[in-house]
C-alpha atoms as a PDB file:
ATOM      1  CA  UNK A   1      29.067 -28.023 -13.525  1.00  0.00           C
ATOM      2  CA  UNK A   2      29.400 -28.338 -17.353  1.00  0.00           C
ATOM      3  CA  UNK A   3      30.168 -24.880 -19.509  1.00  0.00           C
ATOM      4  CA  UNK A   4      27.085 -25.963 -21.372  1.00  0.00           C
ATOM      5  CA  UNK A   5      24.642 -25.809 -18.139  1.00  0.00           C
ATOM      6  CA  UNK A   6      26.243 -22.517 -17.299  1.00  0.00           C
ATOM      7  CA  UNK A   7      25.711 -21.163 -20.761  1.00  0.00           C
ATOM      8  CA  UNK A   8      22.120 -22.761 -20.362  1.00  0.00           C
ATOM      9  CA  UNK A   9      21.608 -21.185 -16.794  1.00  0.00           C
ATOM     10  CA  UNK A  10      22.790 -17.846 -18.106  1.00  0.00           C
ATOM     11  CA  UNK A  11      20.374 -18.122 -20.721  1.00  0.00           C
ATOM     12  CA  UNK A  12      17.716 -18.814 -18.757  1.00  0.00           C
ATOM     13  CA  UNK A  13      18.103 -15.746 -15.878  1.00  0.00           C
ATOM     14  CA  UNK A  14      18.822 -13.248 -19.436  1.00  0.00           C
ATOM     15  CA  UNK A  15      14.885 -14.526 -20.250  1.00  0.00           C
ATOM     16  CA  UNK A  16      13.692 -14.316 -16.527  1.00  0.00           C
ATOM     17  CA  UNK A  17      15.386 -10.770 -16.422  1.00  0.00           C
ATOM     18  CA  UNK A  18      13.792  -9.628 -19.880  1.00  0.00           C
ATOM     19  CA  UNK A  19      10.679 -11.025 -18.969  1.00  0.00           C
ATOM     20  CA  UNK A  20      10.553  -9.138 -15.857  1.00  0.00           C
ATOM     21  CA  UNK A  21      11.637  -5.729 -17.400  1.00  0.00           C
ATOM     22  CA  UNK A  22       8.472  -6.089 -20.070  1.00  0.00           C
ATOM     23  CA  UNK A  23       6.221  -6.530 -17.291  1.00  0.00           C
ATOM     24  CA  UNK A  24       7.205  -3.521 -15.245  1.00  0.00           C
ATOM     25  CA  UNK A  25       7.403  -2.069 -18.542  1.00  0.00           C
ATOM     26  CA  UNK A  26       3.654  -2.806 -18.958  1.00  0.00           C
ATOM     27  CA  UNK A  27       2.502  -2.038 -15.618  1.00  0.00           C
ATOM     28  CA  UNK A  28       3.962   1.195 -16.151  1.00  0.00           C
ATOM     29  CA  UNK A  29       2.301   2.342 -19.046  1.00  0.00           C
ATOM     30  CA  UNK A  30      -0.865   0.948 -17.699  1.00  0.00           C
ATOM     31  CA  UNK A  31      -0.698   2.881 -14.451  1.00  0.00           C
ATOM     32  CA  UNK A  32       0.441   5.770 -17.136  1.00  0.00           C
ATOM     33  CA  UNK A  33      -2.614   5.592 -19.742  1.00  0.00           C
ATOM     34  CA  UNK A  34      -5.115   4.964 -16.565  1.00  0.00           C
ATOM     35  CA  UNK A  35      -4.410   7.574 -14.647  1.00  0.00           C
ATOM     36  CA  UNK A  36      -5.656  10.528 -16.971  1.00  0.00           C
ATOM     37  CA  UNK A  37      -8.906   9.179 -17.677  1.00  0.00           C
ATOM     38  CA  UNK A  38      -9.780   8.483 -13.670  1.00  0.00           C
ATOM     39  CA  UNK A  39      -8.957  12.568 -13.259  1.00  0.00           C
ATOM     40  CA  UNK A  40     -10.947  13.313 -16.087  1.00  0.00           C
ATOM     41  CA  UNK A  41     -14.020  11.078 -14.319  1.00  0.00           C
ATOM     42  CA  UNK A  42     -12.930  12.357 -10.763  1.00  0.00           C
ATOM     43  CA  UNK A  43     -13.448  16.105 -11.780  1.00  0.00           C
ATOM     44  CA  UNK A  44     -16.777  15.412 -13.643  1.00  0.00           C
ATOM     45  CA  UNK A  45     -17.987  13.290 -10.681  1.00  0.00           C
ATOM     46  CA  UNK A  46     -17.300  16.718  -8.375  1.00  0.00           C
ATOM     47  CA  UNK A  47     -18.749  18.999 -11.000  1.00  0.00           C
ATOM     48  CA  UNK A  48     -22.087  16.623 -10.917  1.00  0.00           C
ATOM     49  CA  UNK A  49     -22.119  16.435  -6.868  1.00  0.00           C
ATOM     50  CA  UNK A  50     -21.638  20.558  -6.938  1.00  0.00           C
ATOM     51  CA  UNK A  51     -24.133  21.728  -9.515  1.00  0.00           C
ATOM     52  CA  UNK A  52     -27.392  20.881  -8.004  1.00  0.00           C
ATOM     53  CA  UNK A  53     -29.587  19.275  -5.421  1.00  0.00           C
ATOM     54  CA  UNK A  54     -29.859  15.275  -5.697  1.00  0.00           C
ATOM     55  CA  UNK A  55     -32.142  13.239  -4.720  1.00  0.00           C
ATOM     56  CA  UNK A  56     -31.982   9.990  -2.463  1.00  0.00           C
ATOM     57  CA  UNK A  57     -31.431   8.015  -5.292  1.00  0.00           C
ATOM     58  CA  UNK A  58     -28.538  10.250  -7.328  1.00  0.00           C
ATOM     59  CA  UNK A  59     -26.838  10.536  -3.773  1.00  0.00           C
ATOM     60  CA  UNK A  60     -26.474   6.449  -3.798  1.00  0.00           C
ATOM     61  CA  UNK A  61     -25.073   6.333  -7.269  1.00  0.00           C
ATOM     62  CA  UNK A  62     -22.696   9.192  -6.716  1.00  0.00           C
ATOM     63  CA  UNK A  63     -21.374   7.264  -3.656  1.00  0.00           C
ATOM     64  CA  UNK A  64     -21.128   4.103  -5.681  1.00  0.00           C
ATOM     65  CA  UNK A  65     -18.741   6.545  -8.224  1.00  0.00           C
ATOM     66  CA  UNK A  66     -16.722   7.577  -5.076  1.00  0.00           C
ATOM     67  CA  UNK A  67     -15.763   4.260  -3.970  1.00  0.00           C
ATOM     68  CA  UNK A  68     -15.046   2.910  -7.458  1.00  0.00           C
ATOM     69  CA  UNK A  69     -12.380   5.953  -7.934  1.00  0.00           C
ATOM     70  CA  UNK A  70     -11.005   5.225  -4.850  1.00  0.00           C
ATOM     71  CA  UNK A  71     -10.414   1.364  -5.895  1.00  0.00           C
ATOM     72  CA  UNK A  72      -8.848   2.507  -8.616  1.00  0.00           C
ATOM     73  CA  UNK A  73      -6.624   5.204  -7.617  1.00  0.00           C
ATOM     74  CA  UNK A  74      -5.282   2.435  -4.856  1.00  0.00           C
ATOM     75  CA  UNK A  75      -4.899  -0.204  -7.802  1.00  0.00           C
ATOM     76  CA  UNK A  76      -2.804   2.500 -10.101  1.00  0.00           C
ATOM     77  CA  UNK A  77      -0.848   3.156  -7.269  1.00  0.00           C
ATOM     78  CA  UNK A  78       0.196  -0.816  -7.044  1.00  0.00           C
ATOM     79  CA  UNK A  79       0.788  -0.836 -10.525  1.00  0.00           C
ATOM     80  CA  UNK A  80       3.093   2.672 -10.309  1.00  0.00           C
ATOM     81  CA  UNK A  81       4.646   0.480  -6.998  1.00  0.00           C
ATOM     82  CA  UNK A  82       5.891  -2.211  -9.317  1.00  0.00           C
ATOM     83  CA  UNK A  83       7.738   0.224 -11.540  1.00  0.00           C
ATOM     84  CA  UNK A  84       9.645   1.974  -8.638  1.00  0.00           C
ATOM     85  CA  UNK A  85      10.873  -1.368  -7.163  1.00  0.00           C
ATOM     86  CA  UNK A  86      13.036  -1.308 -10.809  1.00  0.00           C
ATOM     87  CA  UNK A  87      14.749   2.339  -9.950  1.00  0.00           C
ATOM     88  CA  UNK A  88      17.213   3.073  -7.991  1.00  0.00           C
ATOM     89  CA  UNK A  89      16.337   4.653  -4.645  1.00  0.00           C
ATOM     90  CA  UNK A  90      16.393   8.713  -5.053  1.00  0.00           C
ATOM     91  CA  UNK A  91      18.356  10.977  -2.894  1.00  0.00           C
ATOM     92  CA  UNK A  92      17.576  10.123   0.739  1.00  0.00           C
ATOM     93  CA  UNK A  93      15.725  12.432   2.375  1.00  0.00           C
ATOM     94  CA  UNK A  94      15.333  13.501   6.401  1.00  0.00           C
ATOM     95  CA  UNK A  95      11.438  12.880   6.384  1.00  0.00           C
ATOM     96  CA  UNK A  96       9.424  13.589   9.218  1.00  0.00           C
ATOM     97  CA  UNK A  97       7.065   9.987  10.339  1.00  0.00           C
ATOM     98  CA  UNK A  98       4.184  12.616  10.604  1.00  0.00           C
ATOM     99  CA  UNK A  99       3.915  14.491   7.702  1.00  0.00           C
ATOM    100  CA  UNK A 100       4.082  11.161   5.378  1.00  0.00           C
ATOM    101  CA  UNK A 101       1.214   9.993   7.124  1.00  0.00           C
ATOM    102  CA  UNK A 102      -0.619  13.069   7.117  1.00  0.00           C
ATOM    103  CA  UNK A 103      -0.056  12.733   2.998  1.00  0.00           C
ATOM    104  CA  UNK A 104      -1.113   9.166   3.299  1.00  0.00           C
ATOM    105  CA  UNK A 105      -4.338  10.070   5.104  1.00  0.00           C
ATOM    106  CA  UNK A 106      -4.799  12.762   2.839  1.00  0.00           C
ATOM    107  CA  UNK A 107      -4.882  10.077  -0.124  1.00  0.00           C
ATOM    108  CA  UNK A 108      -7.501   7.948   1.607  1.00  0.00           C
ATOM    109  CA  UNK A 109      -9.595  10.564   2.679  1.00  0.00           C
ATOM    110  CA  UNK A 110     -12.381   9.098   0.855  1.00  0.00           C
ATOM    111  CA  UNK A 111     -11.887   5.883   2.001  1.00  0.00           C
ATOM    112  CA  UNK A 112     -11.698   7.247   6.218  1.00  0.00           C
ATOM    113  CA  UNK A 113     -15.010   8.751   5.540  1.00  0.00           C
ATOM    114  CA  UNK A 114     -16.549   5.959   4.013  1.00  0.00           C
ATOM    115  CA  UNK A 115     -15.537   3.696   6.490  1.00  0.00           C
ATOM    116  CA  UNK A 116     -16.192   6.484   9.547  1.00  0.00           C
ATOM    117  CA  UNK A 117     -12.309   5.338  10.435  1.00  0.00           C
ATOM    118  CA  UNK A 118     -10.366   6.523  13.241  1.00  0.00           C
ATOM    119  CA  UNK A 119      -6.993   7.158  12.423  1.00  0.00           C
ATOM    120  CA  UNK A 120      -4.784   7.726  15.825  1.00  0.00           C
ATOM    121  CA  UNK A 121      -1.147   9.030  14.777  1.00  0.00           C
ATOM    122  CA  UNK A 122       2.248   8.292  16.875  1.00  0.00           C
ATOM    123  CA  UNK A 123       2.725  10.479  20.105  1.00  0.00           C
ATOM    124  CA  UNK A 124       5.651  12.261  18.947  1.00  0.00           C
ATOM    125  CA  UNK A 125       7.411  12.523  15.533  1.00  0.00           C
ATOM    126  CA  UNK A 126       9.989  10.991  14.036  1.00  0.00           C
ATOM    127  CA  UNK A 127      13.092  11.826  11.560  1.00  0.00           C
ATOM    128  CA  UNK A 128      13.833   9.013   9.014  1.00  0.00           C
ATOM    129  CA  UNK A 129      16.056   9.064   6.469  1.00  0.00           C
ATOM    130  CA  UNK A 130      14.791   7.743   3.372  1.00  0.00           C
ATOM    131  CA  UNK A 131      12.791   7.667  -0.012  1.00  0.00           C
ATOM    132  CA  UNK A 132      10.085   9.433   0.236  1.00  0.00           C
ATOM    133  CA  UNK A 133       8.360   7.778  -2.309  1.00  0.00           C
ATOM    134  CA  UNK A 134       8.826   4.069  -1.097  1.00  0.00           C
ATOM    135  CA  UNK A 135       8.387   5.249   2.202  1.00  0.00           C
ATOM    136  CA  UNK A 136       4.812   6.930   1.275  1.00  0.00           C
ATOM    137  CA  UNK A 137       4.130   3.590  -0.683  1.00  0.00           C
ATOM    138  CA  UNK A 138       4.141   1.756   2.467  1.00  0.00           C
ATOM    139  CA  UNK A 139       2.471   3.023   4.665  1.00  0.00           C
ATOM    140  CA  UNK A 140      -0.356   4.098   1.955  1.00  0.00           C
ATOM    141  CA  UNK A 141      -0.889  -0.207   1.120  1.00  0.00           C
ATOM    142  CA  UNK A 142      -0.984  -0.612   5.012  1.00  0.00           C
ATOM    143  CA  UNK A 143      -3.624   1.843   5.885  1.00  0.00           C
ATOM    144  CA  UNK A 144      -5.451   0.921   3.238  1.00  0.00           C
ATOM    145  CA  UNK A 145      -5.556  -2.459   4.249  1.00  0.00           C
ATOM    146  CA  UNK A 146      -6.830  -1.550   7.383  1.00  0.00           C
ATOM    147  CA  UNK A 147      -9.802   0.314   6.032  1.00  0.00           C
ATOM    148  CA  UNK A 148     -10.700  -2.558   3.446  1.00  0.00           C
ATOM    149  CA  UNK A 149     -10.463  -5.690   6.099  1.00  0.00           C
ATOM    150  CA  UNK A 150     -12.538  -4.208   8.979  1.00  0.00           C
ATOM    151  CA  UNK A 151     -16.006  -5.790  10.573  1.00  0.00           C
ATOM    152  CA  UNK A 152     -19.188  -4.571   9.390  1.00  0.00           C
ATOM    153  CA  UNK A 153     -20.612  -3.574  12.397  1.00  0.00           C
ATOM    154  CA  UNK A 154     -17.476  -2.040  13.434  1.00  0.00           C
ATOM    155  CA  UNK A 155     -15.772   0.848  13.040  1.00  0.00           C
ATOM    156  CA  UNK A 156     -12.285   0.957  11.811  1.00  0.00           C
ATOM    157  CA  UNK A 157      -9.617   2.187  14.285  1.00  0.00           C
ATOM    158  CA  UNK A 158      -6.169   2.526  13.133  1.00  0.00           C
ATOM    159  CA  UNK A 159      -3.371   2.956  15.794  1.00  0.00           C
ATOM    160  CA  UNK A 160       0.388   3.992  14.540  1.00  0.00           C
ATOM    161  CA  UNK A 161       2.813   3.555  16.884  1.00  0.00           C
ATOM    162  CA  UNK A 162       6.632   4.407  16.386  1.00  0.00           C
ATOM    163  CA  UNK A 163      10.080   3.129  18.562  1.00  0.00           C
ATOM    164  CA  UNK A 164      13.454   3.493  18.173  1.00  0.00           C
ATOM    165  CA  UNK A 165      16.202   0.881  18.727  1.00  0.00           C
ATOM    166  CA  UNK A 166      19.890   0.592  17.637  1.00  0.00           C
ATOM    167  CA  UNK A 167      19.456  -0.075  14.306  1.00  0.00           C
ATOM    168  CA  UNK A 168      15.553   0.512  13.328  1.00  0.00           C
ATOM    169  CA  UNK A 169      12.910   2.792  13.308  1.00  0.00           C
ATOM    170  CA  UNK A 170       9.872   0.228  14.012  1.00  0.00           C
ATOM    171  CA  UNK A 171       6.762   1.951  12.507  1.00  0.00           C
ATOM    172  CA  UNK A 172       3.709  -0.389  13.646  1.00  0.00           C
ATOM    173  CA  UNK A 173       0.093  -0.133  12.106  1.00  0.00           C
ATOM    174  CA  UNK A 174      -2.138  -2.118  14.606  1.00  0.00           C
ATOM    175  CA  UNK A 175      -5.865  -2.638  13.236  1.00  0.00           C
ATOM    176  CA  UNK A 176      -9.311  -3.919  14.466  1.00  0.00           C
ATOM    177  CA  UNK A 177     -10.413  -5.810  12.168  1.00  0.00           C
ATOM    178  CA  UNK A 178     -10.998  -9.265  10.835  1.00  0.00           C
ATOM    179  CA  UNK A 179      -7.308 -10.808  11.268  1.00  0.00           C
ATOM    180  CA  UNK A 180      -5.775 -13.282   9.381  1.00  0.00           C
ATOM    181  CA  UNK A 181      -6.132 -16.744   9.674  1.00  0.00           C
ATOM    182  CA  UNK A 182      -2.961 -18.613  10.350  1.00  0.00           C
ATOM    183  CA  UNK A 183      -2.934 -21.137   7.674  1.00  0.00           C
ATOM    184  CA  UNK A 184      -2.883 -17.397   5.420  1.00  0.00           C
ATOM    185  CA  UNK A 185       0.020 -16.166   7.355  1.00  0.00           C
ATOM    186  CA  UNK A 186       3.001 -17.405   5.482  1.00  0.00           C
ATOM    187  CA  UNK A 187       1.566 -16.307   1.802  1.00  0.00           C
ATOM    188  CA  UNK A 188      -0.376 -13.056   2.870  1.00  0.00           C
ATOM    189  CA  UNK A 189       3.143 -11.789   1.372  1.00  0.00           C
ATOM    190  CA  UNK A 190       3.537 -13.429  -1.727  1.00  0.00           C
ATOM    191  CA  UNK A 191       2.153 -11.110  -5.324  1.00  0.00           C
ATOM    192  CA  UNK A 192      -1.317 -11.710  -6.789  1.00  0.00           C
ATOM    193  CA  UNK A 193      -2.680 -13.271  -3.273  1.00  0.00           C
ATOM    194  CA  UNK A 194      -6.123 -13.329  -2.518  1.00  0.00           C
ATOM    195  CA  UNK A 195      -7.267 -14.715   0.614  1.00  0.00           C
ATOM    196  CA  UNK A 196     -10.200 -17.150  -0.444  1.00  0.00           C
ATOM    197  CA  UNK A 197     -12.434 -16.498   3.106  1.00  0.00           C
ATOM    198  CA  UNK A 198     -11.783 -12.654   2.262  1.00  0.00           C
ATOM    199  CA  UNK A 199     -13.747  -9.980  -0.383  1.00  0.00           C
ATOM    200  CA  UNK A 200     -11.560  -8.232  -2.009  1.00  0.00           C
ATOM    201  CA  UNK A 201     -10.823  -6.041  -4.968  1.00  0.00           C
ATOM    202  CA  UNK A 202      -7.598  -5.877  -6.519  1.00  0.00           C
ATOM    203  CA  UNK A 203      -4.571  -7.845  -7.812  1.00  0.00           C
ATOM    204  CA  UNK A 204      -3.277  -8.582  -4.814  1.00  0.00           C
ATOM    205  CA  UNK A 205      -0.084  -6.982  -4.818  1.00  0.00           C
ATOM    206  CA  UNK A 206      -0.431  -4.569  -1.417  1.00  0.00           C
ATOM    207  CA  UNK A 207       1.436  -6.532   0.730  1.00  0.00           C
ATOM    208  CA  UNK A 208       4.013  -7.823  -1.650  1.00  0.00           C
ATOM    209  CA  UNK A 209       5.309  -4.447  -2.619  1.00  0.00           C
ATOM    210  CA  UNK A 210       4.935  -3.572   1.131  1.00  0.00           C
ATOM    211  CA  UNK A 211       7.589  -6.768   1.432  1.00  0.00           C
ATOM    212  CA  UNK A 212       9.457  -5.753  -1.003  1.00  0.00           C
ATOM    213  CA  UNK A 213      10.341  -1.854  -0.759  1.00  0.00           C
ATOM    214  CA  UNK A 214      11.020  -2.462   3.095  1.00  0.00           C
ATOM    215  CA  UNK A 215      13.761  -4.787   1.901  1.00  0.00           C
ATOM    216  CA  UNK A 216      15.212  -2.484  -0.858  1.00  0.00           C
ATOM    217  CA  UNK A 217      15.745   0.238   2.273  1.00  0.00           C
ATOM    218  CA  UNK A 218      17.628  -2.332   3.915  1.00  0.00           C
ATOM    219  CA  UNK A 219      15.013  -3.030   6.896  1.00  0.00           C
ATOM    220  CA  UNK A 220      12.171  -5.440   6.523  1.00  0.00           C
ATOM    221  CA  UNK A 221       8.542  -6.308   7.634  1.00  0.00           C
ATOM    222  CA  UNK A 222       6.720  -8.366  10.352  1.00  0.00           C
ATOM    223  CA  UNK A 223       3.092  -9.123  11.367  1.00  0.00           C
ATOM    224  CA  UNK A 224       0.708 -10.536  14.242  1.00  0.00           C
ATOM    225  CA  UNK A 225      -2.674 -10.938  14.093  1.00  0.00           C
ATOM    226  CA  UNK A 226      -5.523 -12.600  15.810  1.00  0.00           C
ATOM    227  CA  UNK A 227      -9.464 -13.850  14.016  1.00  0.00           C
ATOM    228  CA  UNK A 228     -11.980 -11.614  14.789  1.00  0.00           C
ATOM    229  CA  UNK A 229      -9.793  -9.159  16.785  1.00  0.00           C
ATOM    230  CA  UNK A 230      -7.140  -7.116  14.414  1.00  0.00           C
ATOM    231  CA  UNK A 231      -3.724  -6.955  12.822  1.00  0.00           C
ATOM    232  CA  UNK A 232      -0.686  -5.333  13.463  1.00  0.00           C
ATOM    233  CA  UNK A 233       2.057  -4.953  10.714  1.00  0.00           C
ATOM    234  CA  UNK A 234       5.238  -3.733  12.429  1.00  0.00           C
ATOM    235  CA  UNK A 235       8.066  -1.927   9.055  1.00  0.00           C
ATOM    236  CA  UNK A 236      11.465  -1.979  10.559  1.00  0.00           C
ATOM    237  CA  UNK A 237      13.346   0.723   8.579  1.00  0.00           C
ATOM    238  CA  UNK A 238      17.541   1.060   8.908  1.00  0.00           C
ATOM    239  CA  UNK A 239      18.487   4.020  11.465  1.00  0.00           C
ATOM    240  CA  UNK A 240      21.106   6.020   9.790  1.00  0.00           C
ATOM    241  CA  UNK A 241      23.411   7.258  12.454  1.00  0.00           C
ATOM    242  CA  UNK A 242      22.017  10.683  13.011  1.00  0.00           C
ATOM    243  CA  UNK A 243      18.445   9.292  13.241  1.00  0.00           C
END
């Protein structure tokens, strides 16, 4: 290869690269500038629910409030996602499997009693050594998932499993709801998917950044699923060796 096509390939990544940090750049100020006015609507929306009696009708719109804060509290949580996949990991921490979910359920309490899910947590707990915010981001996509893509005349149940091997903790989130077709299987992964047969909100970004922060911890992320029946996603996540 010519000096000129490696001072032409050099060239191009230096774009790619500055292209990508004005992105993150922009998601982050996004997820920034959004995030104050959804409190500020939030706490008014409680204010409103507390102050007096409603009626049939109020009750519907106030529930149609609820779910659209909840959308976007999961969407400004995608767009923060982005942004950490550009930082260095922090200080690894000795987290305990249980209370990160317990955090994660408390973040999608709105959307468990919306949906009337069932949430059933691992038998026993689990030390894992890691980030706890990439570690919180995962599971809180996954869950979430679950909720979103269940039947309508069924109600969501959520089983999290946890093993041990040589080398991984293998954190599994098994679902019941509509599956994945296979011909969806290989892209379900890939950023700003939206499954065509599928209703969805969003930008599509869940299970990339899923992907993608399971990889910058060094493990990595698998998935089975079956039409009509459920979904399991399994996160493999590098045993240090005291865990």
């Amino acid at each position: 290869m010519s000096s000129k096509h490696i001072f032409q390939l050099k060239a191009e990544l230096n774009r790619y690269q500055q292209r990508d940090r004005e992105w993150r750049l922009l998601f982050g100020m996004l997820a920034h500038d959004l995030k104050e006015p959804l409190l500020t609507l939030e706490g008014f929306t409680k204010l409103l629910q507390e102050s007096e009696p409603q009626n049939k009708e109020q009750k519907k719109y106030m529930k149609v409030i609820r779910e659209a804060v909840g959308s976007l509290h999961l969407l400004i949580g995608s767009l923060q996602s982005i942004t950490l996949l550009s930082q260095e990991a922090s200080d690894l921490t000795d987290l305990s499997l249980i209370q990160i979910l317990d955090s994660v359920l408390t973040s999608l309490s709105e959307q468990i009693k919306r949906s009337k899910g069932k949430i059933i947590l691992p038998e026993r707990d689990a030390m894992i050594r890691a980030d706890p915010a990439r570690i919180y981001q995962i599971f809180l996509n996954l869950i979430a998932n679950s909720l979103k893509y269940h039947h309508a005349d069924r109600v969501p149940e959520i089983k999290i499993r946890y093993r041990k091997d040589p080398t991984y903790h293998r954190i599994s989130i098994q679902d019941n709801g509509i599956g994945i077709q296979p011909k969806d299987m290989e892209r379900i992964f890939t950023a700003f998917t939206r499954l065509e047969d599928v209703a969805s909100e969003g930008l599509g970004l869940g299970l990339s950044i899923v992907k993608r922060i399971a990889e910058s911890c060094g493990g990595f992320v698998n998935v089975r699923s079956s039409q009509g029946v459920g979904t399991t996603f399994t996160v493999y996540l590098p045993r240090s060796g005291a865990s």
